[in-house]
N, C-alpha and C. Protein backbone atom coordinates (compact mmCIF):
# COMPACT_ATOMS: atom_id res chain seq x y z
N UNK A 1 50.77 202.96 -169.77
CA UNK A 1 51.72 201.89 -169.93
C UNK A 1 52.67 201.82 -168.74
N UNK A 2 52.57 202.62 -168.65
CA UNK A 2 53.95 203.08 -166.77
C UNK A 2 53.22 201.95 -165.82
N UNK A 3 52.10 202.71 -165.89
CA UNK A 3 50.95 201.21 -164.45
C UNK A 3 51.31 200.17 -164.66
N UNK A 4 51.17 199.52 -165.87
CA UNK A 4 51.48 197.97 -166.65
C UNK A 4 52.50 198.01 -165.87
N UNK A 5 53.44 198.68 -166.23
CA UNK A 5 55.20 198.23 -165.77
C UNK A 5 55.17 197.80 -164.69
N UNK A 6 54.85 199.71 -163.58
CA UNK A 6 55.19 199.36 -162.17
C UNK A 6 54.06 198.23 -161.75
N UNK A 7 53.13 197.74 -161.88
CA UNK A 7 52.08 196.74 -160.83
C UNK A 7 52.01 195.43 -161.73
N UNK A 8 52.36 195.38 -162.80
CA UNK A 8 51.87 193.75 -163.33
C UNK A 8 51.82 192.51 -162.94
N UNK A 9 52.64 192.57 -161.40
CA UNK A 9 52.62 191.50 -160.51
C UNK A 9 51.06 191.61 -159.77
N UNK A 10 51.10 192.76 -159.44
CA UNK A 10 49.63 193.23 -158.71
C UNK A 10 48.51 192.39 -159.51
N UNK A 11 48.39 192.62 -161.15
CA UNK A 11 47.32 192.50 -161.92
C UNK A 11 47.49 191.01 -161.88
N UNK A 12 48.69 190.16 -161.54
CA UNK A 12 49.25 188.95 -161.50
C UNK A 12 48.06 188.25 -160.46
N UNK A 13 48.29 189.04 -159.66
CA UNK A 13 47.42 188.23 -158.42
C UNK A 13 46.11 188.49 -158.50
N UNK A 14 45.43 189.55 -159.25
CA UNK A 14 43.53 189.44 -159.82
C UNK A 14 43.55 188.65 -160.68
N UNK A 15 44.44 187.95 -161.33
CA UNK A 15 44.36 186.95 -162.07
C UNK A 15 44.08 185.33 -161.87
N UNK A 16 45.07 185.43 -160.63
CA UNK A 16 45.00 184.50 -159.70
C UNK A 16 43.62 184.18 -159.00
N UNK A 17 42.97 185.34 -159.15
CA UNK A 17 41.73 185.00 -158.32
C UNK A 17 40.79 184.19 -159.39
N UNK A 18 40.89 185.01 -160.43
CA UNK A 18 40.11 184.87 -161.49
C UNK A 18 40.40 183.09 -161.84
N UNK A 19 41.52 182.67 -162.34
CA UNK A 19 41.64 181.14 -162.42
C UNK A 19 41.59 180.18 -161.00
N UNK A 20 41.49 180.23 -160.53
CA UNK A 20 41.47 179.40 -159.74
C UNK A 20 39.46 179.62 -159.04
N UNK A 21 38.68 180.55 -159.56
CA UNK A 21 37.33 180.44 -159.47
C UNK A 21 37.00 179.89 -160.96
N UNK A 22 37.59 180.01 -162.02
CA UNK A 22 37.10 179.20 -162.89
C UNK A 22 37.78 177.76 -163.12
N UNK A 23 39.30 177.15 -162.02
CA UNK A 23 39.62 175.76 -161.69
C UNK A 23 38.21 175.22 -160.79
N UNK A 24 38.31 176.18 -159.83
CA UNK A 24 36.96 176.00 -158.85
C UNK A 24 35.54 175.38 -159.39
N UNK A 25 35.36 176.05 -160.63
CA UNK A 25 34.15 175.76 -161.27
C UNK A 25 34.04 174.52 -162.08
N UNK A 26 35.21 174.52 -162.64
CA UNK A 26 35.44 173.41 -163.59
C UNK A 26 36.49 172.14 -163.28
N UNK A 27 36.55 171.99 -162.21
CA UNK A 27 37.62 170.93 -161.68
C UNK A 27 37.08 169.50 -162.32
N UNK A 28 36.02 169.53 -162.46
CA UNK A 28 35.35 167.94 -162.63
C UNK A 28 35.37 168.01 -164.11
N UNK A 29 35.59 168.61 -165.21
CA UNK A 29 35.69 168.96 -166.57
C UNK A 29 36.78 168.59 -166.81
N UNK A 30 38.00 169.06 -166.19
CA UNK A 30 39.09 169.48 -166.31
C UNK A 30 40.46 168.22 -166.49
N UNK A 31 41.06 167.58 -167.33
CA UNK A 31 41.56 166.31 -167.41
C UNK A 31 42.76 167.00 -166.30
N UNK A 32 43.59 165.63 -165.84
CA UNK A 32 44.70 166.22 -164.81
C UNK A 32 45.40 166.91 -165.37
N UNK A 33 46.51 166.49 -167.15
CA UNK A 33 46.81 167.39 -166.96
C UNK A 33 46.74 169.46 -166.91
N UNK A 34 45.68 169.19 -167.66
CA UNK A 34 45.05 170.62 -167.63
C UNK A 34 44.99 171.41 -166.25
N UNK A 35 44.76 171.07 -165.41
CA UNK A 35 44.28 171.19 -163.97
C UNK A 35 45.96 171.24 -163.77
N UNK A 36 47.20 170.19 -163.62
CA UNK A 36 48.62 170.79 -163.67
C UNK A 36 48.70 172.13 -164.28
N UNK A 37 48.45 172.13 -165.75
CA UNK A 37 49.30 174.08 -166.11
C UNK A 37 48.22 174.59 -165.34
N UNK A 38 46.87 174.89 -165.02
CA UNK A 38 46.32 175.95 -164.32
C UNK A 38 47.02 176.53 -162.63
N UNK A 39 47.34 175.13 -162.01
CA UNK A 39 47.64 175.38 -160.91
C UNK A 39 49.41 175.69 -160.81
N UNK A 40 50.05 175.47 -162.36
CA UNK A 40 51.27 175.93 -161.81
C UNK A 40 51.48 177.24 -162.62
N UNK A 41 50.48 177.70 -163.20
CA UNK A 41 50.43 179.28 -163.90
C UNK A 41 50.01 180.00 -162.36
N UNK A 42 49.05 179.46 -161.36
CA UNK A 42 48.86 180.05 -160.41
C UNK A 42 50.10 180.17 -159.28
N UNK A 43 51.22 179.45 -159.27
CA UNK A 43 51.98 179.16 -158.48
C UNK A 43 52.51 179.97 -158.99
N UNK A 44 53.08 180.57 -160.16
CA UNK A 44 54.07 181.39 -161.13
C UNK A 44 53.69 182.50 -160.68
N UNK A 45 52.44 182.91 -160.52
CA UNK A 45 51.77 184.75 -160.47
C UNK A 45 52.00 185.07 -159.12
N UNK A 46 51.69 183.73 -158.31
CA UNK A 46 52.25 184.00 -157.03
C UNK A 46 53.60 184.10 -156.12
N UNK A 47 54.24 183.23 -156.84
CA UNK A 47 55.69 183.62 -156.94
C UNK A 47 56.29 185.09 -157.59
N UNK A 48 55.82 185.28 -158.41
CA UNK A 48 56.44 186.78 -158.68
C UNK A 48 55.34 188.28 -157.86
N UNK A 49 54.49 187.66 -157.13
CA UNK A 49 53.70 188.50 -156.48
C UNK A 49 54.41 188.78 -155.75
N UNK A 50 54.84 187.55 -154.36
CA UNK A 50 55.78 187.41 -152.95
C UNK A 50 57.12 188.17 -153.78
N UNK A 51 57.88 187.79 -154.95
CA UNK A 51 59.25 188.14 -154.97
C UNK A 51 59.35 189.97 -154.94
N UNK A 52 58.58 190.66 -155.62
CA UNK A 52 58.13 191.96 -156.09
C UNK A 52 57.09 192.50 -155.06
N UNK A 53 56.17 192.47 -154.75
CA UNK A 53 55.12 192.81 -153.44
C UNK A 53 55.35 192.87 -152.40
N UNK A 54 55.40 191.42 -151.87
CA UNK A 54 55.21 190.85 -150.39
C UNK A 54 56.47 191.00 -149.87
N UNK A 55 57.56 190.80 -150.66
CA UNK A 55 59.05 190.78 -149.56
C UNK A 55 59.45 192.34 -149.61
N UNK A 56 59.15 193.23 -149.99
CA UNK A 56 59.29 194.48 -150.47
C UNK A 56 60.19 194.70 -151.38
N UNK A 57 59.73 194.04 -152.72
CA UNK A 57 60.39 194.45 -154.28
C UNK A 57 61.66 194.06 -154.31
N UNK A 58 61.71 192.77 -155.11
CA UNK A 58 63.15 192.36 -155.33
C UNK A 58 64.21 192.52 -155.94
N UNK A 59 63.92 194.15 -156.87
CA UNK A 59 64.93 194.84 -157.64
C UNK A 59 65.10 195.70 -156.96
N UNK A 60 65.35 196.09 -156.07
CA UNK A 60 65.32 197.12 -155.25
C UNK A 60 66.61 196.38 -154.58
């Protein structure tokens, strides 16, 4: 449960990969707004990736 804590942004961004190959797959299925929450759940994981990851940890 400690891992969960410290990386869940980490697991944030294999997630990211993961939806946006199944937006990838299914874009032509997909009504707009559906295709909106996918791509702004992806914007969300990536935003707390950069805030926590990439800038070097923003509770810190």
């Amino acid at each position: 449960m400690n891992f969960l804590r410290k990386h869940w942004y980490d697991i944030g961004a294999l997630l990211v990969i993961l939806i946006l190959a199944f937006v990838c797959l299914d874009v032509n299925r997909l009504s707009h707004y559906r295709l909106l929450m996918w791509l702004s759940l992806v914007s969300l994981l990536l935003h707390q990736l950069e805030e926590y990851r990439i800038a070097g940890t923003f509770p810190s």
